[in-house]
Protein backbone atom coordinates (compact mmCIF):
# COMPACT_ATOMS: atom_id res chain seq x y z
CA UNK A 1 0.00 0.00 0.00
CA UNK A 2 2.99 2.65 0.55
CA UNK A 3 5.12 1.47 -2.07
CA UNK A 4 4.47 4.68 -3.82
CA UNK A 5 7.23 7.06 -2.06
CA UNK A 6 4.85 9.84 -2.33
CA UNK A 7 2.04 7.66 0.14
CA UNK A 8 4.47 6.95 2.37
CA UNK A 9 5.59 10.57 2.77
CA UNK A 10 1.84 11.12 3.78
CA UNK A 11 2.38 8.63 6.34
CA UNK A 12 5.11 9.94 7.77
CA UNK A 13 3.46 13.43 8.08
CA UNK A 14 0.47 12.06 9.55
CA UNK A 15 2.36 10.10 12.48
CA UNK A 16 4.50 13.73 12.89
CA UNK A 17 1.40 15.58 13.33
CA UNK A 18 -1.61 13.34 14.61
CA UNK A 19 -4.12 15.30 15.20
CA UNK A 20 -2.88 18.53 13.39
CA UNK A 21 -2.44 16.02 9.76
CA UNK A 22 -5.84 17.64 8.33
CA UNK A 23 -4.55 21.29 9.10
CA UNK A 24 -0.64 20.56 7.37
CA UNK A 25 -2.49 18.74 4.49
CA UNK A 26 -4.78 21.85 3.65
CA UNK A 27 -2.09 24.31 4.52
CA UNK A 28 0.27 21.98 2.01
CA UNK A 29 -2.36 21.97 -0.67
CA UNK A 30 -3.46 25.84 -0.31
CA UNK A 31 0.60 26.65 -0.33
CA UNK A 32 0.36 28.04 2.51
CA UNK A 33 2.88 26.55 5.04
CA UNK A 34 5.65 28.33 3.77
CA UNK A 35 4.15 31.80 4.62
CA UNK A 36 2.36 30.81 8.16
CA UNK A 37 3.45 33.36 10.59
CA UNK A 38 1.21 31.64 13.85
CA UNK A 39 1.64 27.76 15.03
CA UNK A 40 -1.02 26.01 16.86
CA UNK A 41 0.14 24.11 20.06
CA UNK A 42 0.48 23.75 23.26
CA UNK A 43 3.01 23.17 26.09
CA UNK A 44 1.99 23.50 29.72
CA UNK A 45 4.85 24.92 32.05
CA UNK A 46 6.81 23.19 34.35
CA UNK A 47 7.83 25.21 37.92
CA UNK A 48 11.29 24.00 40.01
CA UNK A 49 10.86 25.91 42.85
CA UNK A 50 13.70 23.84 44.84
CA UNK A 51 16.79 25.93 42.45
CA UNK A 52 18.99 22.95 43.21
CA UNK A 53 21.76 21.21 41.06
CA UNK A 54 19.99 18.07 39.54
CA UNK A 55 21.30 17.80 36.38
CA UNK A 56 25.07 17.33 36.08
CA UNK A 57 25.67 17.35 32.59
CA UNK A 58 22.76 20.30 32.39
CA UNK A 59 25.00 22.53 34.70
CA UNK A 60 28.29 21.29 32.88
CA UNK A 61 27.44 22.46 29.46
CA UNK A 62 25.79 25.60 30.96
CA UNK A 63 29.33 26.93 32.70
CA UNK A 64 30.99 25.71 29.32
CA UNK A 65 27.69 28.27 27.42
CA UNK A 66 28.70 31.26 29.81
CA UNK A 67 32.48 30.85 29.35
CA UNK A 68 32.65 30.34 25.08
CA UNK A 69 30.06 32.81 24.85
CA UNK A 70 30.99 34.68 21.63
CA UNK A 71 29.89 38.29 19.87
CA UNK A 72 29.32 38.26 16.14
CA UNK A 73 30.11 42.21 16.75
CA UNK A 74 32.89 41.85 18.34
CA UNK A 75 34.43 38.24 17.10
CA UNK A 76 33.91 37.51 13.91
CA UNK A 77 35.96 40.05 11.39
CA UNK A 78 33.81 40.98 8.70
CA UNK A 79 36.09 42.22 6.51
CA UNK A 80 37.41 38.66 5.38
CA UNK A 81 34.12 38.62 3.44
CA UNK A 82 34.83 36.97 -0.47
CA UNK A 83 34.02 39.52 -3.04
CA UNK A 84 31.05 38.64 -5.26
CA UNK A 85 33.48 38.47 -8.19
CA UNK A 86 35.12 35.04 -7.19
CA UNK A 87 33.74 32.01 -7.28
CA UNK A 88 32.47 30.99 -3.81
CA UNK A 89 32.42 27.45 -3.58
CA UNK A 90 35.74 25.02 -4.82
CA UNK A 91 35.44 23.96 -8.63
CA UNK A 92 35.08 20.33 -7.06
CA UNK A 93 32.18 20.69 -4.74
CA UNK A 94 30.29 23.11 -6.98
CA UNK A 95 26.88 21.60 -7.58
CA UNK A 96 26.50 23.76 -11.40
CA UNK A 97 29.80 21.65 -12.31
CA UNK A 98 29.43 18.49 -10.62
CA UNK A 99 26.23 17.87 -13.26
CA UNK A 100 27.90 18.74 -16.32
CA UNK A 101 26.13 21.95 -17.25
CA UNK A 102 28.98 24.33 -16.75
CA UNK A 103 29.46 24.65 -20.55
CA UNK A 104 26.36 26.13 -21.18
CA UNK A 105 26.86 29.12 -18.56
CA UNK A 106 29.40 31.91 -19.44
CA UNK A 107 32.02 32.66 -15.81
CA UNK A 108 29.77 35.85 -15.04
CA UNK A 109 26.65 33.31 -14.34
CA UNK A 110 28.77 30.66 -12.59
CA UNK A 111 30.20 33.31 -10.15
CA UNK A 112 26.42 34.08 -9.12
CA UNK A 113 24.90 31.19 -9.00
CA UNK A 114 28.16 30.00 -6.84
CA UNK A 115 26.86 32.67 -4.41
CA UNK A 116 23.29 32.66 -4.87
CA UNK A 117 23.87 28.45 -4.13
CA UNK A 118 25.53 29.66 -0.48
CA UNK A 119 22.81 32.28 0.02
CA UNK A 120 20.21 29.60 -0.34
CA UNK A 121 21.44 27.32 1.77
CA UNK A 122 22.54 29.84 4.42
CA UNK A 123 18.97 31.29 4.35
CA UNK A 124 17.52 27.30 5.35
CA UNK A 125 19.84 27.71 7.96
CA UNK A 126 18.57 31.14 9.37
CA UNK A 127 15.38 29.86 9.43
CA UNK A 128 15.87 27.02 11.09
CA UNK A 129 18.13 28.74 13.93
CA UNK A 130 14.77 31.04 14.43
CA UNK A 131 13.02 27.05 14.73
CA UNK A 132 15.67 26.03 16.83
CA UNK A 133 15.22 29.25 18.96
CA UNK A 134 11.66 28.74 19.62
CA UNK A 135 11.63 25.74 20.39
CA UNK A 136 14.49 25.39 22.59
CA UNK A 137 12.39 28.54 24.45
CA UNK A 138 8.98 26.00 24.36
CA UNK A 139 11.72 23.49 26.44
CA UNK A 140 12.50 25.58 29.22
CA UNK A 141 9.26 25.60 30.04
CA UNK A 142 8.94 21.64 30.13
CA UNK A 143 12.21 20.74 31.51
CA UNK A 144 12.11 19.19 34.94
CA UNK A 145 15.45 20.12 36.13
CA UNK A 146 16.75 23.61 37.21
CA UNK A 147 20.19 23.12 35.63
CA UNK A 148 18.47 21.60 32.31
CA UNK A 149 16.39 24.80 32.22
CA UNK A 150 19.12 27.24 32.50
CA UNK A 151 20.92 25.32 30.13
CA UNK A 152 18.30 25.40 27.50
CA UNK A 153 18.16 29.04 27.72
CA UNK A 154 21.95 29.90 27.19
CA UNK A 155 20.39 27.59 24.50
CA UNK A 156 18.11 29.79 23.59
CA UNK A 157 20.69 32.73 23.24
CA UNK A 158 22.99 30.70 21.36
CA UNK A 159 20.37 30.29 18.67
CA UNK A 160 19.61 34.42 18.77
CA UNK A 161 23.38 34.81 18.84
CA UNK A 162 23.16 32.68 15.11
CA UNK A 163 20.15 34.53 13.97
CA UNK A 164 22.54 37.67 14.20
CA UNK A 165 25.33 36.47 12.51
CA UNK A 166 23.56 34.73 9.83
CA UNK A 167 21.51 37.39 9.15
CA UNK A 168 24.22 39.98 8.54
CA UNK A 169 26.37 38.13 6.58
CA UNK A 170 23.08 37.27 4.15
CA UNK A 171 22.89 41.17 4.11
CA UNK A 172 19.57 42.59 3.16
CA UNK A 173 17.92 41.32 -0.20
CA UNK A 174 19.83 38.06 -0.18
CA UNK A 175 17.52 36.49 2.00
CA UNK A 176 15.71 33.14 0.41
CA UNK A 177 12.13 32.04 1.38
CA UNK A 178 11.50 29.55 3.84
CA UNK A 179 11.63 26.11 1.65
CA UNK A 180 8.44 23.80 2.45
CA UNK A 181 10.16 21.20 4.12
CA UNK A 182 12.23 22.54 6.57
CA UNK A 183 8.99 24.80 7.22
CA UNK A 184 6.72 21.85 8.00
CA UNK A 185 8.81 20.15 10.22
CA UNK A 186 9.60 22.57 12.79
CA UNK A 187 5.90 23.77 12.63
CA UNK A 188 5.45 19.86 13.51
CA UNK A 189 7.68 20.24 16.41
CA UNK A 190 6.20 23.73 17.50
CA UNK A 191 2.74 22.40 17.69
CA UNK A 192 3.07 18.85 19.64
CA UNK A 193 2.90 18.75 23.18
CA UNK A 194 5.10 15.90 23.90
CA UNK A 195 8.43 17.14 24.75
CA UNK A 196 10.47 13.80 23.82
CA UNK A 197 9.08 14.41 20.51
CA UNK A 198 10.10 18.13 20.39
CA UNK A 199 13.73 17.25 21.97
CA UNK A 200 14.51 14.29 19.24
CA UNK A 201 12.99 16.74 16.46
CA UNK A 202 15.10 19.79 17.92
CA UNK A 203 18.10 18.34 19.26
CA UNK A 204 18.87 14.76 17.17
CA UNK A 205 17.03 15.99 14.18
CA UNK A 206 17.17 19.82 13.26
CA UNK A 207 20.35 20.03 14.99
CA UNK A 208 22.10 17.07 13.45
CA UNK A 209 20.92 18.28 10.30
CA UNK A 210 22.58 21.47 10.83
CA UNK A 211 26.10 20.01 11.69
CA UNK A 212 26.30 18.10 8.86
CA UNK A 213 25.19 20.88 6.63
CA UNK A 214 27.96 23.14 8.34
CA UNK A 215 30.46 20.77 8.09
CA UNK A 216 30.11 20.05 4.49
CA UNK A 217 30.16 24.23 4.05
CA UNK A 218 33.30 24.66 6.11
CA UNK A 219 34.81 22.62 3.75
CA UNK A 220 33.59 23.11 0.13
CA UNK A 221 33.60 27.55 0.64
CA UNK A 222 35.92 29.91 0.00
CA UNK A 223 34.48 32.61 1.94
CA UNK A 224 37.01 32.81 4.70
CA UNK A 225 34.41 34.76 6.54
CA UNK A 226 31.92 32.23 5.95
CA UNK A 227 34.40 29.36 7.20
CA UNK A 228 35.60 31.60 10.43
CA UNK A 229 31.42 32.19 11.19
CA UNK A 230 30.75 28.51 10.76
CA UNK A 231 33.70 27.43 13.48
CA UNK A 232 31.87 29.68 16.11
CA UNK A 233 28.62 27.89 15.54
CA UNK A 234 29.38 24.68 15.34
CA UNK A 235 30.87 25.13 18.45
CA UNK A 236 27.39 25.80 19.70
CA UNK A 237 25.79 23.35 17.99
CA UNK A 238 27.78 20.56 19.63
CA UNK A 239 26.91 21.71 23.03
CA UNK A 240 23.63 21.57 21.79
CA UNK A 241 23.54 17.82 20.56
CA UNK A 242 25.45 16.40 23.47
CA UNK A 243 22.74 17.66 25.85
CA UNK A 244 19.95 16.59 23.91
CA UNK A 245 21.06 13.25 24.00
CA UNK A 246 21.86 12.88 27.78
CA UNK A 247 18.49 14.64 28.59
CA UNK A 248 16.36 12.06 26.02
CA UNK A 249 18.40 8.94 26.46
CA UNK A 250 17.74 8.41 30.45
CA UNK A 251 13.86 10.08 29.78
CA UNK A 252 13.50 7.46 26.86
CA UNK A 253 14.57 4.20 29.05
CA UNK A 254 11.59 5.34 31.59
CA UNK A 255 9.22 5.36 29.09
CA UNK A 256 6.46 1.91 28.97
CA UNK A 257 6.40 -0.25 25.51
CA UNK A 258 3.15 1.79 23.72
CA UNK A 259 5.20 5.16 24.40
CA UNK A 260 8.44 3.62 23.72
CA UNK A 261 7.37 3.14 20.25
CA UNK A 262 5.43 5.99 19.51
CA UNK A 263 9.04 7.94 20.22
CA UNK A 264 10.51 4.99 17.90
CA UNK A 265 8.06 5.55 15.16
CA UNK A 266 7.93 9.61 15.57
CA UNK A 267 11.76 9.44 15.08
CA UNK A 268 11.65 7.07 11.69
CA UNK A 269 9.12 8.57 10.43
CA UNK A 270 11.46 11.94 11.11
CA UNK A 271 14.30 10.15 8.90
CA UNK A 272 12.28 8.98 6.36
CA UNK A 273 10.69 12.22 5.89
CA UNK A 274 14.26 14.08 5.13
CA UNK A 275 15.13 11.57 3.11
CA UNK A 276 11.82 11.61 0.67
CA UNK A 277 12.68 15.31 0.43
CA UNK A 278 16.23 14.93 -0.65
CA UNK A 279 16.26 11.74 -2.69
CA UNK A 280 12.59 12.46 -4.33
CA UNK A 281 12.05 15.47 -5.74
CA UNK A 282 9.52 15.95 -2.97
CA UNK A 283 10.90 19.09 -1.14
CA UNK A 284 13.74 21.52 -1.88
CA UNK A 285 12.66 22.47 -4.91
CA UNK A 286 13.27 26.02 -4.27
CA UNK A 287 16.96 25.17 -4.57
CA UNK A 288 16.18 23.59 -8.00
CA UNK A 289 14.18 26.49 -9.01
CA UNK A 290 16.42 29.01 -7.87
CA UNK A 291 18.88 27.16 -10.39
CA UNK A 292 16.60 27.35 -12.87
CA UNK A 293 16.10 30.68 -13.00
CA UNK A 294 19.75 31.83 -13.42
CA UNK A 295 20.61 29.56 -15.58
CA UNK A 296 19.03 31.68 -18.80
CA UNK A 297 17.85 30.82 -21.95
CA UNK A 298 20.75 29.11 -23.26
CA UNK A 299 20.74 25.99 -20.84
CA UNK A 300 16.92 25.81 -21.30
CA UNK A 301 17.03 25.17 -24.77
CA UNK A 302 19.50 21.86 -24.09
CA UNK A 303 17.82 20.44 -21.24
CA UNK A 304 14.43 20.51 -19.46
CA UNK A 305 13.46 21.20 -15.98
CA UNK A 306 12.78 17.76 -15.21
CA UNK A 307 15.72 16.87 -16.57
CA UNK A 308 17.79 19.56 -14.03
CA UNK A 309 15.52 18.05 -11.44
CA UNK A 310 16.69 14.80 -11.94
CA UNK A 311 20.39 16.16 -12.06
CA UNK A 312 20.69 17.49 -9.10
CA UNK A 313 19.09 14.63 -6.84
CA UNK A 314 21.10 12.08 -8.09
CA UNK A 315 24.16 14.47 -8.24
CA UNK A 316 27.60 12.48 -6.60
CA UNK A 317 27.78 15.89 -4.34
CA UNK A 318 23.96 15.51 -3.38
CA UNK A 319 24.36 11.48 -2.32
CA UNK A 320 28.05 12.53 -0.83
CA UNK A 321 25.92 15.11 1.34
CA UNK A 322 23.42 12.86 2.27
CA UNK A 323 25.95 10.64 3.22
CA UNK A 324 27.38 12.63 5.97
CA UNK A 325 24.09 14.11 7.05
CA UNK A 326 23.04 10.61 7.71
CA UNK A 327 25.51 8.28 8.56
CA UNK A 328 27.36 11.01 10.48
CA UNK A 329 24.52 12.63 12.54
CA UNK A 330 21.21 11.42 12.50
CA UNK A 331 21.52 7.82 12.44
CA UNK A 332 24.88 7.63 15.27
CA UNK A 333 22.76 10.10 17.08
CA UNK A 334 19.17 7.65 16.75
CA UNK A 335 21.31 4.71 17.97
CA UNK A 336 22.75 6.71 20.55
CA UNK A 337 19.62 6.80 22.15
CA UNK A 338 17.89 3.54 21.71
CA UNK A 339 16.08 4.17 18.94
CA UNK A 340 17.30 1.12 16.63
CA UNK A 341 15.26 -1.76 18.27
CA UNK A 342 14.18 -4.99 16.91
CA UNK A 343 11.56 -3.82 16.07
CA UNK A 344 11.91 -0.35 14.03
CA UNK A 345 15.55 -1.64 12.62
CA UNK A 346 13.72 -3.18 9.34
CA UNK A 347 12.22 -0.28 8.84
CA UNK A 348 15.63 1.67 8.32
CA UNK A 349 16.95 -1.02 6.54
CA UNK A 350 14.29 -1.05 3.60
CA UNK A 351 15.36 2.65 3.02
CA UNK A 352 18.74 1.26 1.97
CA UNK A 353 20.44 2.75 5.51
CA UNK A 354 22.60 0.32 6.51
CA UNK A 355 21.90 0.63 10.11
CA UNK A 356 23.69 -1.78 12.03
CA UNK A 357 26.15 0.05 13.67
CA UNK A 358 23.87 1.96 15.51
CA UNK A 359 21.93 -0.90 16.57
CA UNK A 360 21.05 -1.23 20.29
């Protein structure tokens, strides 16, 4: 019955958002997510009136927030910034040249869409820090322990901290539109009110997503600026991570068998979800469009957009991403805590990931 990757995409979105599926299918259909300003959920708040040290590893990574605490004013030297008249990206690891089209585009083109390539993806990445910053804000509100509260909201200023920086060195104009998918899953997140889910979809998902999406930048740019920026944050973003999954690991072993595997299932479904937009053509086609578009008349004539489409997912630098996204963060960081049982292992395996190294 969900042969058809498109059905089981549905799937997956219902068992994200339960109750909410009817309101994400008729915002999807209307086109509509992308521009919703207002999430529906709820998240009752948690007091600790005691102000005692209960989490260890909360209070740890707190002291370590407070002491690496950094100032995109004051730290990162702007003037390193790459000129718009180089390339920005190495010859290698450019996407326009990895698919074979760079024959058809004059230098002048591949300089800009070299740039406008970085701007896109560094504009998914503001968005999701804003994601990242709301919801870690929803979490200090549900987290039991004092330390793991104040933790979450050095958290919390981390994420403004990366608003800032990525929102200056986007400068204004260069600023892409939200794409769909990364849209509908934080608005998934925002909206439950079962903090597990929002921690794994926060702290394993987005987050792991981001590091692997930084570290593949850091390495393929030749904005200096860009690379110096990206050390900062990843510095963050690790902090980040490795709190997540202390705080969700010990939560996750108290949980019975029914909630056990709703987590399991919330989590794959998570996985399979990101991958169906990647591998399918199902989201990110911004990114492909935004190709389109500068690409002029020229390459239009030798190749259709189905056929860039098709390009681009199946591109050696798209599977080498998808590669380290997975392997490297979200699937370590799934068997990390527990998620690869018996009994959701299959599951992962008829997606092609070979999962057995994270298997607990």
């Amino acid at each position: 019955m969900w042969s058809d990757p498109r059905l089981t995409y549905l799937q997956d979105v219902y068992n994200i958002t339960r109750e909410k599926f009817g309101h994400f299918i008729f915002r999807a259909a209307s086109g509509g997510i992308a521009q919703e300003r207002s999430v529906r959920g709820k998240m009752e708040p948690i007091w600790n009136l005691k102000y005692q040290s209960d989490c260890p590893r909360g209070a740890r990574l707190y002291d370590v927030a407070k002491q690496k605490g950094w100032d995109p004013k004051r730290d990162v030297d702007w003037s390193k910034r790459l000129p718009r008249t180089e390339l920005a990206v190495n010859e290698d690891s450019f996407l326009a040249l990895n698919i074979g089209i760079d024959h058809l585009l004059d230098e002048e083109t591949l300089i800009e869409l070299s740039h406008v390539e970085i701007e896109w993806t560094m504009s998914q990445i503001l968005h999701g820090e804003q994601g990242a910053l709301m919801l870690a804000s929803q979490l200090v509100n549900h987290h039991r322990d004092m330390d793991g509260k104040l933790f979450l909201a050095s958290q919390a200023m981390d994420e403004a901290r990366h608003i800032e920086v990525f929102s200056r060195y986007l400068e204004p104009g260069r600023i892409h539109d939200i794409d769909f998918g990364v849209k509908f899953v934080i608005d998934a997140f925002l909206s439950t009110d079962n903090w597990r889910k929002q921690a794994i979809g926060m702290l394993v998902l987005v987050e792991g997503y981001a590091l692997g999406t930084f570290a593949v930048t850091k390495e393929i740019t030749r904005d200096p600026l860009l690379v110096d920026m990206l050390k900062f944050v990843m510095r963050d973003e690790g902090r980040h991570v490795g709190f997540g999954l202390d705080a969700i690991k010990g939560s996750v072993e108290e949980l019975d068998e029914q909630d056990r595997q709703e987590v399991e299932d919330f989590a794959f479904a998570l996985v399979r979800s990101v991958a169906f937009t990647r591998n399918s053509g199902g989201g990110f086609r911004d990114l492909i469009k935004m190709y389109w578009q500068h690409l002029g008349p020229r390459v239009r004539k030798e190749l259709t957009y189905k056929e860039l489409e098709e390009k681009m997912i199946t591109s050696d630098l798209m599977q080498s991403f998808n590669e380290i996204v997975f392997n490297e963060n979200l699937l370590p960081n799934l068997g990390r805590l527990g998620m690869m049982t018996d009994r959701v292992r299959p599951k992962y395996e008829e997606m092609g990931l070979d999962v057995s190294s994270y298997y607990h």
